[in-house]
Protein backbone atom coordinates (compact mmCIF):
# COMPACT_ATOMS: atom_id res chain seq x y z
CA UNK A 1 -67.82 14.12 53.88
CA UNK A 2 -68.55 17.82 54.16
CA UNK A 3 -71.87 18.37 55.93
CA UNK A 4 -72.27 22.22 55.27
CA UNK A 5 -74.79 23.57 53.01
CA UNK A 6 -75.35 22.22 49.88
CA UNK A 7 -73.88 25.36 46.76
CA UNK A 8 -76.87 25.83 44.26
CA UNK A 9 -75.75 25.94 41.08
CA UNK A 10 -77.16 28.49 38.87
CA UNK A 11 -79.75 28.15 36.28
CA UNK A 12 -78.33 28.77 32.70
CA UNK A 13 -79.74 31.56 31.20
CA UNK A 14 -82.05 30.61 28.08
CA UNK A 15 -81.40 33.89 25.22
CA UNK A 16 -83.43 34.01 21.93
CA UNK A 17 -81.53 34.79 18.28
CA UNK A 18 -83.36 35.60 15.08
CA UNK A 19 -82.12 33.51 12.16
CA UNK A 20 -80.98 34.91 9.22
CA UNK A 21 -79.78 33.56 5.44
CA UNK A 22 -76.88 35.21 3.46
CA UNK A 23 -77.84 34.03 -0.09
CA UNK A 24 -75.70 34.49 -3.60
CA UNK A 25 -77.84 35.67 -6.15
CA UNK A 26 -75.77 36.71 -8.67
CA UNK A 27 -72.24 36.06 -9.69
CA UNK A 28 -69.70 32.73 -9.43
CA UNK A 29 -71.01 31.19 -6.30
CA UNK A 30 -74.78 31.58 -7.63
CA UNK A 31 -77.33 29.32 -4.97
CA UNK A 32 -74.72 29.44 -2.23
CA UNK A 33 -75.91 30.36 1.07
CA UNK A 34 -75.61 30.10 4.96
CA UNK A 35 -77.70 30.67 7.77
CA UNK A 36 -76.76 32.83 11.07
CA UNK A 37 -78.40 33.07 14.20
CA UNK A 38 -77.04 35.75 16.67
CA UNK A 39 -73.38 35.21 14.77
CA UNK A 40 -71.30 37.43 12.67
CA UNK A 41 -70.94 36.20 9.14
CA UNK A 42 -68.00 36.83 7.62
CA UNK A 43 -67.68 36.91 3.96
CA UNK A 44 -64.88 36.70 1.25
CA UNK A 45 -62.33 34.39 -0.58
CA UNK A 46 -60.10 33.28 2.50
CA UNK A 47 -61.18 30.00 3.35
CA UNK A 48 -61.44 31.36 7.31
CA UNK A 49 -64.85 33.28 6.31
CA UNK A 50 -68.24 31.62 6.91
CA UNK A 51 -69.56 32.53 3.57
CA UNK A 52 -66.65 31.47 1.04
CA UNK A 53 -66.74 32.89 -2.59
CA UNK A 54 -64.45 32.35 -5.41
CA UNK A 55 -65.28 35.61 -7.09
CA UNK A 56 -61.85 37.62 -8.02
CA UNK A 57 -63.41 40.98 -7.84
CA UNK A 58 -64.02 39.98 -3.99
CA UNK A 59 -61.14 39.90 -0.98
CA UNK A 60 -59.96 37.48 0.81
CA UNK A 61 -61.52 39.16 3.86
CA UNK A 62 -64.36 41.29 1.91
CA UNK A 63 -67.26 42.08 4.55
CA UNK A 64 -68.68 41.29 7.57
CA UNK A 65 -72.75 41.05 8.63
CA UNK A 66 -73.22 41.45 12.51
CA UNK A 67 -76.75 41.12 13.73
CA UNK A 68 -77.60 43.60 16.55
CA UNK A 69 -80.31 44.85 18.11
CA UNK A 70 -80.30 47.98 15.27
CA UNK A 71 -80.48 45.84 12.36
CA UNK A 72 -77.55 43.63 10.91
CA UNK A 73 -74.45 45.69 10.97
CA UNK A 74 -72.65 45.75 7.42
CA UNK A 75 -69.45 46.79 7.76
CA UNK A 76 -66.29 46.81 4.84
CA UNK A 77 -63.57 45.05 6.62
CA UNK A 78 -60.64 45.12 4.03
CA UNK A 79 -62.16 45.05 0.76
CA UNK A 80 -60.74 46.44 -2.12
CA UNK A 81 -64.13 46.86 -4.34
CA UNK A 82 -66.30 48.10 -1.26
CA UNK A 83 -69.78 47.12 -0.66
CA UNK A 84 -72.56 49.13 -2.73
CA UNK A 85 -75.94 49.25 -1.58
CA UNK A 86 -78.46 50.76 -4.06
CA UNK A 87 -76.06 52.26 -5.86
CA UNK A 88 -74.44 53.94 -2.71
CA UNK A 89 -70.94 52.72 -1.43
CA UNK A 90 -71.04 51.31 2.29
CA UNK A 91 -68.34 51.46 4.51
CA UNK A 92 -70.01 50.50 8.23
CA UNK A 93 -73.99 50.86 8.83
CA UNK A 94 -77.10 49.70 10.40
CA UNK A 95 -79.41 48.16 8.00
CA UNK A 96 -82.67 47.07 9.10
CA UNK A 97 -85.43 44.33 7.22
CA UNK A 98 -84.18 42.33 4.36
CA UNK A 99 -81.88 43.81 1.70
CA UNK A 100 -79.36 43.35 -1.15
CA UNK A 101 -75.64 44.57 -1.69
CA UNK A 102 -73.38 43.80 -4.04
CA UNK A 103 -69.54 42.82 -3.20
CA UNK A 104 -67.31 43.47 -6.86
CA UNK A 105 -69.42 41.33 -9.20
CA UNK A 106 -71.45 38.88 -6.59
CA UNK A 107 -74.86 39.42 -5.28
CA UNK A 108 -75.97 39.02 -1.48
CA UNK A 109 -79.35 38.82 -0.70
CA UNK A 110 -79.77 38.84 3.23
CA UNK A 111 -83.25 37.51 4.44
CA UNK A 112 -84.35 37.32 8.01
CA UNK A 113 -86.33 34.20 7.99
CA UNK A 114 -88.73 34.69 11.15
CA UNK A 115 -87.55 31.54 12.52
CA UNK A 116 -86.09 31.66 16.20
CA UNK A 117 -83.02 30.06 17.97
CA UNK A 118 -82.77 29.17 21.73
CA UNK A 119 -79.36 29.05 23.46
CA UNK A 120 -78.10 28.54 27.12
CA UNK A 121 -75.82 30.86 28.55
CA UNK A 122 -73.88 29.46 32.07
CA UNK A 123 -73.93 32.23 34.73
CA UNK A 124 -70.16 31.39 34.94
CA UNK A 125 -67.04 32.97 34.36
CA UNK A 126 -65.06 30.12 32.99
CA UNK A 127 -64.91 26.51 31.60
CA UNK A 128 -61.91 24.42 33.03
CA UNK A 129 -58.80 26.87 32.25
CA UNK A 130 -61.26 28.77 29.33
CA UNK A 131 -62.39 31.98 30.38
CA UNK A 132 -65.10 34.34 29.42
CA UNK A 133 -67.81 36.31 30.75
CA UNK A 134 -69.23 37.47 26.75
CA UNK A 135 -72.70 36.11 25.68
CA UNK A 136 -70.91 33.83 22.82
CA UNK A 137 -68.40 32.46 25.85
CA UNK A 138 -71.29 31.61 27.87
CA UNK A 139 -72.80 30.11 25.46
CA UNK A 140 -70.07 27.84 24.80
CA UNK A 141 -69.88 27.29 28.37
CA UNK A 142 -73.29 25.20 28.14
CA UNK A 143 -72.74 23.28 25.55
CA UNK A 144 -69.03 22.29 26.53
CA UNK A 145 -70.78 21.43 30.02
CA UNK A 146 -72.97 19.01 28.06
CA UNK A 147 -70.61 17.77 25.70
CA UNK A 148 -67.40 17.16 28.31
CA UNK A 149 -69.17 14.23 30.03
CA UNK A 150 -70.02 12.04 26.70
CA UNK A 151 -68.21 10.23 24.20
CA UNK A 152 -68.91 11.51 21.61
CA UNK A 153 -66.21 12.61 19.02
CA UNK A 154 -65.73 16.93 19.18
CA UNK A 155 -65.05 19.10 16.50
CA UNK A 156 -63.63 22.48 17.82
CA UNK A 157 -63.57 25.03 15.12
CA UNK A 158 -61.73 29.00 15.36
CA UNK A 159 -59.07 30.97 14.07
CA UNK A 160 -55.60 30.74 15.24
CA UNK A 161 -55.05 31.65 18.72
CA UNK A 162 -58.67 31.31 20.03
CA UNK A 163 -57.57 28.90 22.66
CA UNK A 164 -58.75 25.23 21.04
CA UNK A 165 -55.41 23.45 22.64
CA UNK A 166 -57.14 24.57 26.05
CA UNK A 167 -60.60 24.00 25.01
CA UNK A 168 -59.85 20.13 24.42
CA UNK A 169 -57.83 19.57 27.67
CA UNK A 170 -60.79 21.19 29.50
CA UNK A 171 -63.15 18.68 28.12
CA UNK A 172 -60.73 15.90 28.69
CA UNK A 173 -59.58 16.75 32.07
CA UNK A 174 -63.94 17.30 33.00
CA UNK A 175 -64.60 13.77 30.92
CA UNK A 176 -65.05 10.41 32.08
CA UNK A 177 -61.46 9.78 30.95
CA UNK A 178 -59.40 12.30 32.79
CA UNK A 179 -57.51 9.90 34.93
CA UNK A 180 -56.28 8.47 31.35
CA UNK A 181 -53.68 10.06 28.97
CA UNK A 182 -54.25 13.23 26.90
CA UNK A 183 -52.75 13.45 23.94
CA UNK A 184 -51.44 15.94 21.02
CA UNK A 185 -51.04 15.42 17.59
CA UNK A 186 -50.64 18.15 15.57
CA UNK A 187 -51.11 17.54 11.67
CA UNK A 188 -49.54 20.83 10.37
CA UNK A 189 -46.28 20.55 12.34
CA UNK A 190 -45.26 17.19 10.66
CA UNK A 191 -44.27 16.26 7.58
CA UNK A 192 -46.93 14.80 5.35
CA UNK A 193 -44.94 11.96 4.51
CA UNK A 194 -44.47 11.17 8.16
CA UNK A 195 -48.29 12.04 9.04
CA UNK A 196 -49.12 8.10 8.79
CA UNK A 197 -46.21 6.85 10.95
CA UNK A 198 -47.40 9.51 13.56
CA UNK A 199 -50.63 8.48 13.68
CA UNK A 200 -51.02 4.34 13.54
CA UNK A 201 -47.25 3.27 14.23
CA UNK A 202 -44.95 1.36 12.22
CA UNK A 203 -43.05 -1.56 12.75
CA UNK A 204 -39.39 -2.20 12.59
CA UNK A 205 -38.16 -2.54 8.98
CA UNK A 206 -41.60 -1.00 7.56
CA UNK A 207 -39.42 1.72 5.69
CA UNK A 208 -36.30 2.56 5.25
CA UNK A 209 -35.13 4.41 8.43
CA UNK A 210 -37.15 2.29 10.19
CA UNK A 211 -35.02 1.22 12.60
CA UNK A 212 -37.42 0.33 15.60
CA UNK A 213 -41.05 -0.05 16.38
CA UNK A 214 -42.79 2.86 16.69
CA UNK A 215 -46.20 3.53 18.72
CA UNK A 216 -48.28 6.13 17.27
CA UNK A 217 -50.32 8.33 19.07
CA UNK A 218 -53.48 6.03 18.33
CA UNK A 219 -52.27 3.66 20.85
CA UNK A 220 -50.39 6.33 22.38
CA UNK A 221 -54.29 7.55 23.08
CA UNK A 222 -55.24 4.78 24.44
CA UNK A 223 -58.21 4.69 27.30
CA UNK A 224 -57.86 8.85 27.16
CA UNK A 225 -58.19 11.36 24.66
CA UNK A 226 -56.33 11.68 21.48
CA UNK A 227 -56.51 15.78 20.75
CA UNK A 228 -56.13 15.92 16.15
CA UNK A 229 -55.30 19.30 16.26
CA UNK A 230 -55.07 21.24 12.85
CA UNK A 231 -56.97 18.49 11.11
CA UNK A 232 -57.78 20.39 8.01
CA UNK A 233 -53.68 20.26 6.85
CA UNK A 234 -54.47 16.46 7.26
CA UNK A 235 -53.42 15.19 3.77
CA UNK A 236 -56.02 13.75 1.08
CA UNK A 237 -54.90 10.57 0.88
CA UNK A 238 -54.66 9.60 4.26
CA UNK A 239 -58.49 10.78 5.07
CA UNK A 240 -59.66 7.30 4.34
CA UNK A 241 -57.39 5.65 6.79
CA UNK A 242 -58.32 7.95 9.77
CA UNK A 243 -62.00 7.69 8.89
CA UNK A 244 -62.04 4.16 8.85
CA UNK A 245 -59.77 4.26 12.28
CA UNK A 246 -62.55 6.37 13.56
CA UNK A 247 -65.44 4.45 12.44
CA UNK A 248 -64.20 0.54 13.85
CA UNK A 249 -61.69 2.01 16.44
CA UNK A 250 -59.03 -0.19 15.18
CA UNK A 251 -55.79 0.89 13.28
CA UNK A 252 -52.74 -1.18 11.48
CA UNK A 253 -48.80 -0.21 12.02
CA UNK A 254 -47.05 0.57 8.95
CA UNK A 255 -45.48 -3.20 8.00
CA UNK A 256 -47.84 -5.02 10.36
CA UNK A 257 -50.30 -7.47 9.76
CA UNK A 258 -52.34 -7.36 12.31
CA UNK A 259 -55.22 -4.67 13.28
CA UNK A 260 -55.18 -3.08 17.06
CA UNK A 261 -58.14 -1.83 19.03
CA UNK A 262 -57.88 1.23 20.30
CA UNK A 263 -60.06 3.11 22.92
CA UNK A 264 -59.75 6.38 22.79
CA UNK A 265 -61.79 9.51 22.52
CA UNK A 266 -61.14 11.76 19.94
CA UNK A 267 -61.37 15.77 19.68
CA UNK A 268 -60.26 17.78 16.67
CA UNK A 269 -59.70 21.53 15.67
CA UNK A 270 -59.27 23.45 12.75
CA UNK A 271 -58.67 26.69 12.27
CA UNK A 272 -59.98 26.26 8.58
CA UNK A 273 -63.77 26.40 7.14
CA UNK A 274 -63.91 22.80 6.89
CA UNK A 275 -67.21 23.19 4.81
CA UNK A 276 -65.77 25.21 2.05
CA UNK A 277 -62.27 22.62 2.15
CA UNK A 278 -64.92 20.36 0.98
CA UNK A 279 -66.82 22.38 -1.67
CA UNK A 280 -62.83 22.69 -3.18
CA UNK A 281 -62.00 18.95 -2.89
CA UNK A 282 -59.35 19.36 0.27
CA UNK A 283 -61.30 17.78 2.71
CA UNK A 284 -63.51 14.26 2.81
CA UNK A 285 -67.27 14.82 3.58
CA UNK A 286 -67.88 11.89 5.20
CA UNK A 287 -64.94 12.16 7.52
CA UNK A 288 -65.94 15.93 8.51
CA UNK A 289 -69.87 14.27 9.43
CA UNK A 290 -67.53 11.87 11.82
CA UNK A 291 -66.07 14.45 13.21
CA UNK A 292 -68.08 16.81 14.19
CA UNK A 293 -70.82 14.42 15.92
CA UNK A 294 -70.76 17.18 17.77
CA UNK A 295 -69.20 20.81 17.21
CA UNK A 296 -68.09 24.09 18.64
CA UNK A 297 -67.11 27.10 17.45
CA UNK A 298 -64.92 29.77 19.31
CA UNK A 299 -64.93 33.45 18.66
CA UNK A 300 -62.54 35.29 17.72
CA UNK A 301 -61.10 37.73 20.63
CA UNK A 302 -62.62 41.15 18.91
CA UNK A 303 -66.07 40.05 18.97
CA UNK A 304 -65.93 39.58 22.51
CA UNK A 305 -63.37 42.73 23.76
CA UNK A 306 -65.86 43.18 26.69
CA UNK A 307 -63.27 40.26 27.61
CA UNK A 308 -60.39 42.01 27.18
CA UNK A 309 -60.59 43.07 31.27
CA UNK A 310 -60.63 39.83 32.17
CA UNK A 311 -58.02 38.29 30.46
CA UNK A 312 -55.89 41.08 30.74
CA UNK A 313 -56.31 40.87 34.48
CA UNK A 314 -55.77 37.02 34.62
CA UNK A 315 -52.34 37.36 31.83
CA UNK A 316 -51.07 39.71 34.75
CA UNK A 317 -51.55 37.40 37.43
CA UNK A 318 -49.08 35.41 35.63
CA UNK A 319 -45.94 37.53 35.63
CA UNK A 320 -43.80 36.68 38.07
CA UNK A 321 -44.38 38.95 40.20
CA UNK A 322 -47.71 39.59 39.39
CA UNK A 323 -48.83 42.55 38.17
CA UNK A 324 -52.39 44.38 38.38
CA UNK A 325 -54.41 46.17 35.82
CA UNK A 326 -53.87 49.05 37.31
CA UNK A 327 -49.97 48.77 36.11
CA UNK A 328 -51.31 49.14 32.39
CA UNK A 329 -51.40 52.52 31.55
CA UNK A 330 -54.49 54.57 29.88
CA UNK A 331 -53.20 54.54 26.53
CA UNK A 332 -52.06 51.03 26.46
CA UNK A 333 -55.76 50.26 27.25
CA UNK A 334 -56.97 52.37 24.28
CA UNK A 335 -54.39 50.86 22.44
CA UNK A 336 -55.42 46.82 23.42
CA UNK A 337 -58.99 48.14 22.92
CA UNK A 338 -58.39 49.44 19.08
CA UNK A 339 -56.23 46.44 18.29
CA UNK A 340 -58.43 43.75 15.93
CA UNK A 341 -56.33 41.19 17.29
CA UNK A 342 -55.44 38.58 13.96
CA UNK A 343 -53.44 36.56 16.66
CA UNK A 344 -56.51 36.39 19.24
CA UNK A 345 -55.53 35.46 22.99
CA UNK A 346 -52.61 34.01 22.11
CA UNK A 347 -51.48 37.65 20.79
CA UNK A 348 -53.24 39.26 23.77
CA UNK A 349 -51.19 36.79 26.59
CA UNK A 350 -47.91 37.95 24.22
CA UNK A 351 -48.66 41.72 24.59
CA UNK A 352 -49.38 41.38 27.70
CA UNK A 353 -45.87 39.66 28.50
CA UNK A 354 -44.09 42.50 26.12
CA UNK A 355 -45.93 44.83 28.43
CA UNK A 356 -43.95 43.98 31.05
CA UNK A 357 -40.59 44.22 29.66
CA UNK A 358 -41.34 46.80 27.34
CA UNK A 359 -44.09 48.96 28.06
CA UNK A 360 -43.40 51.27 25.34
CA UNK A 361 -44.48 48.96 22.35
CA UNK A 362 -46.76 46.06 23.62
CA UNK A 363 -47.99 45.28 20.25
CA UNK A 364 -45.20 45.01 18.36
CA UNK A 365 -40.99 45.69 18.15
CA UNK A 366 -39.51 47.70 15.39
CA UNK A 367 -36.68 46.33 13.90
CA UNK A 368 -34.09 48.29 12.64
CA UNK A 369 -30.89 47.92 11.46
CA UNK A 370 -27.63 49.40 13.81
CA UNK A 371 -24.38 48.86 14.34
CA UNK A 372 -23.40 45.88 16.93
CA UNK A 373 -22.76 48.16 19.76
CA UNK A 374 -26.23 50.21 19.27
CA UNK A 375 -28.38 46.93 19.20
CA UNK A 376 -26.24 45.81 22.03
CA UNK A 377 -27.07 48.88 23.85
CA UNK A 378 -30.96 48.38 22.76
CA UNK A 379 -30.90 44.64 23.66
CA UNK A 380 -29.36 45.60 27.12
CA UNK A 381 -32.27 48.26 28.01
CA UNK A 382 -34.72 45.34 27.26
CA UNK A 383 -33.47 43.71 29.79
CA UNK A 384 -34.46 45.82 32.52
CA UNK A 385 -37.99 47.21 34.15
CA UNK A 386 -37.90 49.51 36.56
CA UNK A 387 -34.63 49.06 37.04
CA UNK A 388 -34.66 45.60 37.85
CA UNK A 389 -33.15 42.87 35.60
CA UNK A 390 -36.17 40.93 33.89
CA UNK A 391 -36.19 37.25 34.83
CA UNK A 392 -33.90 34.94 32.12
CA UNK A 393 -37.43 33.18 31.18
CA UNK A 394 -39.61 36.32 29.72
CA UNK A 395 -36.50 37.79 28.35
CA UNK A 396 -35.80 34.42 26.37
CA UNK A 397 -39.63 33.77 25.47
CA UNK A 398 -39.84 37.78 24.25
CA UNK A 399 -36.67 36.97 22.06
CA UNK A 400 -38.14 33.89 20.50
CA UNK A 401 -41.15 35.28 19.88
CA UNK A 402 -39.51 38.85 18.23
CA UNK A 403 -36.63 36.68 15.96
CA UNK A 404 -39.59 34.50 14.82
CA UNK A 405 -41.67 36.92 13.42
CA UNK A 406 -38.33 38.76 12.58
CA UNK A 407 -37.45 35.33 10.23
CA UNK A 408 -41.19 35.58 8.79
CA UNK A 409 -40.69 38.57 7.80
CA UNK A 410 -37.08 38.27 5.84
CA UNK A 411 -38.05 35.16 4.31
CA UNK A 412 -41.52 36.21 3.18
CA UNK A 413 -39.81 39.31 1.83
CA UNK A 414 -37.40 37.25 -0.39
CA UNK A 415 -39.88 35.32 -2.07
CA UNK A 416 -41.89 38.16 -2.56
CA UNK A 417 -45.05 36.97 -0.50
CA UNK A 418 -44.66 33.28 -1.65
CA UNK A 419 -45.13 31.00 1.08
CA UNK A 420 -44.42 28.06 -1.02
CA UNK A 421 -41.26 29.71 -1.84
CA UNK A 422 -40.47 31.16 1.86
CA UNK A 423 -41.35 27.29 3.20
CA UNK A 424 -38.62 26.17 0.97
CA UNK A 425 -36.11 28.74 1.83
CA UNK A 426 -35.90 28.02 5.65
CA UNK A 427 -36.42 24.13 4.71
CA UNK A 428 -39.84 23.66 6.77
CA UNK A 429 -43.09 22.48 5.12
CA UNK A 430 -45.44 25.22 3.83
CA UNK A 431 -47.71 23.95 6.46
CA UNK A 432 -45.78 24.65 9.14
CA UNK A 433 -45.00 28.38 7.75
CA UNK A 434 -48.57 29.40 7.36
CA UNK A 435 -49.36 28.10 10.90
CA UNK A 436 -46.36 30.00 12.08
CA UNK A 437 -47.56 32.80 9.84
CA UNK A 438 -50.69 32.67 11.89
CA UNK A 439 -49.36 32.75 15.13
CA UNK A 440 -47.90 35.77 14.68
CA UNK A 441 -51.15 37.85 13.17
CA UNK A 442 -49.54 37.57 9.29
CA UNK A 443 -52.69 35.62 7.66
CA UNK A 444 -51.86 32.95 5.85
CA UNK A 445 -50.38 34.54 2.87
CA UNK A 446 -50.40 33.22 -0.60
């Protein structure tokens, strides 16, 4: 036992938010509200926003309300009908005390409601392999530090790419159960009618094609932490069963008789607005309440860029050999620092690899038709940096990543934008194309 002097850990940080309510007053979504407190609300017809409407004269990704210590910001993020504001078309401003705009034909009243919010921020940089140094990181920071040691069941909410995988095995692996298993189960990468078999088991015979027992990832789970990622693509019928899984932590095989007991803890994430799902009949109320007993929410990478150092920095440390920020040069910074970032840090640790095979075009490859020997010839020079070959497992992970946004691309642009269509086409489930669609910064499409 160390006999040194005890570290002192330092005091969290206790920061003070005025609370705000986005209200509908006029048009579809009449009565609709939500309620804000230091957050950005984001508004439009995409089921990713925080304030989802179902008026057609408003985008999918319509506006955005930022408090700050100048008002709430209002800014147009890609709207097609604007945002008017007594009559005068807004495009990005400071507004200060309560006020009304109007997005196509729906109403916003925004109302500061003079109530207050208190939230801990950690005076550290990280949480497990999570890292952050922003306000809204820190304050995730504390309540992941309270929430890793319990039982209780975790919803972990975010767009694509925010880093929910890592956020789960961070609370696992700081959990009373990290010496038992952690487990994956992702519900948009399967297909639905296999969902059930994934999840409880089946038993030999059950089905046809099933040829041997089969241990889901329930029991699977078992003593540790089963991780229900992408639990909004869960399908509607099978909602029931995984509540009631939840609720007496027992589940049945396909074909069996007999109920199990399971042990397990269980952490979701969703990249969707689980709320609105609800509103629209996709998702179960009662089995969102179970889930998110307790809940988190991860920004999105461009409202914390005063990150963007850091993670840049660690990404580098990666590369083999590692590379230092001072390698990037000053117009790749301006570059990452203009970028909005749809893909998040998943898209920042990808530019960040690109950067070091091809410094030229970190954010993106054009591709462009040529005969074999040019693209030979332009294959070949990607293969080198500073004249030295670049090891077999970036240049095969750049690849992957390039032909698979490549194959979006051509298969999008043959159905015209439909990714029913597209899903079809390359014989994958439309799930699985919109979460691939995701990955690579294309939205989710239509």
């Amino acid at each position: 036992m160390s006999e040194g002097p005890t570290r002192a850990r330092p005091l969290p940080t206790v920061v003070r938010y005025a609370k705000v309510r986005v209200s509908v007053t006029r048009g579809p979504n009449t009565g609709l509200y939500v309620e804000s407190a230091g957050t950005p609300v984001r508004i439009g017809t995409s089921s990713e926003n925080d304030l989802v409407l179902t008026d057609d004269t408003v985008s999918r990704r319509h506006a955005e309300l930022q408090p700050t210590p100048l008002g709430m910001r209002v800014r147009d993020v890609e709207s097609t009908n604007g945002i008017v504001m007594g009559g005068v078309r807004l495009k990005d401003g400071f507004v200060t005390g309560d006020f009304q705009i109007a997005l196509g034909e729906t109403w916003l009243a925004v109302q500061w409601l003079g109530e207050t919010v208190d939230r801990e921020q950690v005076q550290t940089d990280r949480f497990g392999d999570v890292l952050g140094r922003a306000p809204r990181m820190r304050e995730l920071f504390a309540d992941l530090e309270r929430i890793a040691p319990s039982e209780v069941t975790l919803l972990i909410e975010g767009e694509t790419g925010t880093g929910k995988d890592l956020i789960a095995e961070s609370v696992h692996a700081q959990g009373g159960r990290s010496s038992g298993p952690f487990v994956v189960f992702d519900c948009g990468a399967v297909a639905p009618n296999m969902v059930e078999s994934e999840l409880f088991g089946h038993e030999r015979g059950a089905f046809t094609g099933a040829h041997a027992t089969h241990i889901g990832v329930f029991e699977q789970a078992n003593g540790g932490t089963l991780f229900i990622d992408e639990i909004g693509e869960l399908p509607l019928d099978l909602q029931p069963k995984l509540l009631r899984a939840l609720e007496k932590r027992e589940i049945r095989r396909i074909g069996a008789r007999q109920t199990l007991s399971v042990d397990v803890r269980i952490i979701a994430a969703t990249n969707r607005n689980l709320r609105s799902e609800i509103q629209q009949g996709r998702f179960r109320q009662d089995l969102y309440f179970r889930l998110a007993t307790t809940h988190v929410a991860v920004p999105p990478l461009r409202d914390r860029m005063e990150d963007l150092p850091l993670l840049v920095e660690h990404f580098l440390t990666l590369e083999r050999p590692p590379r230092h920020p001072s390698d990037v040069p000053a117009h790749v910074w301006q570059m990452f620092e203009n970028h909005r970032w749809p893909g998040n840090v998943r898209e920042l640790r990808n530019a960040v690899q690109r950067l070091t095979v091809t410094p030229d075009r970190p954010l993106h490859h054009d591709h462009v038709d040529s005969p074999a020997g040019g693209a030979a010839a332009s294959m070949a020079q990607s293969f080198l940096r500073d004249g030295a070959v670049v090891p077999l497992r970036i240049a095969r992970r750049e690849a992957g990543d390039d032909f698979e946004r490549a194959y979006l691309e051509f298969v999008l642009g043959r159905s015209g934008g439909n990714v029913t269509r597209a899903a079809a086409s390359a014989e994958v489930s439309r799930q699985m194309m919109q979460k691939l669609m995701r990955k690579h910064g294309m939205g989710e499409g239509r």
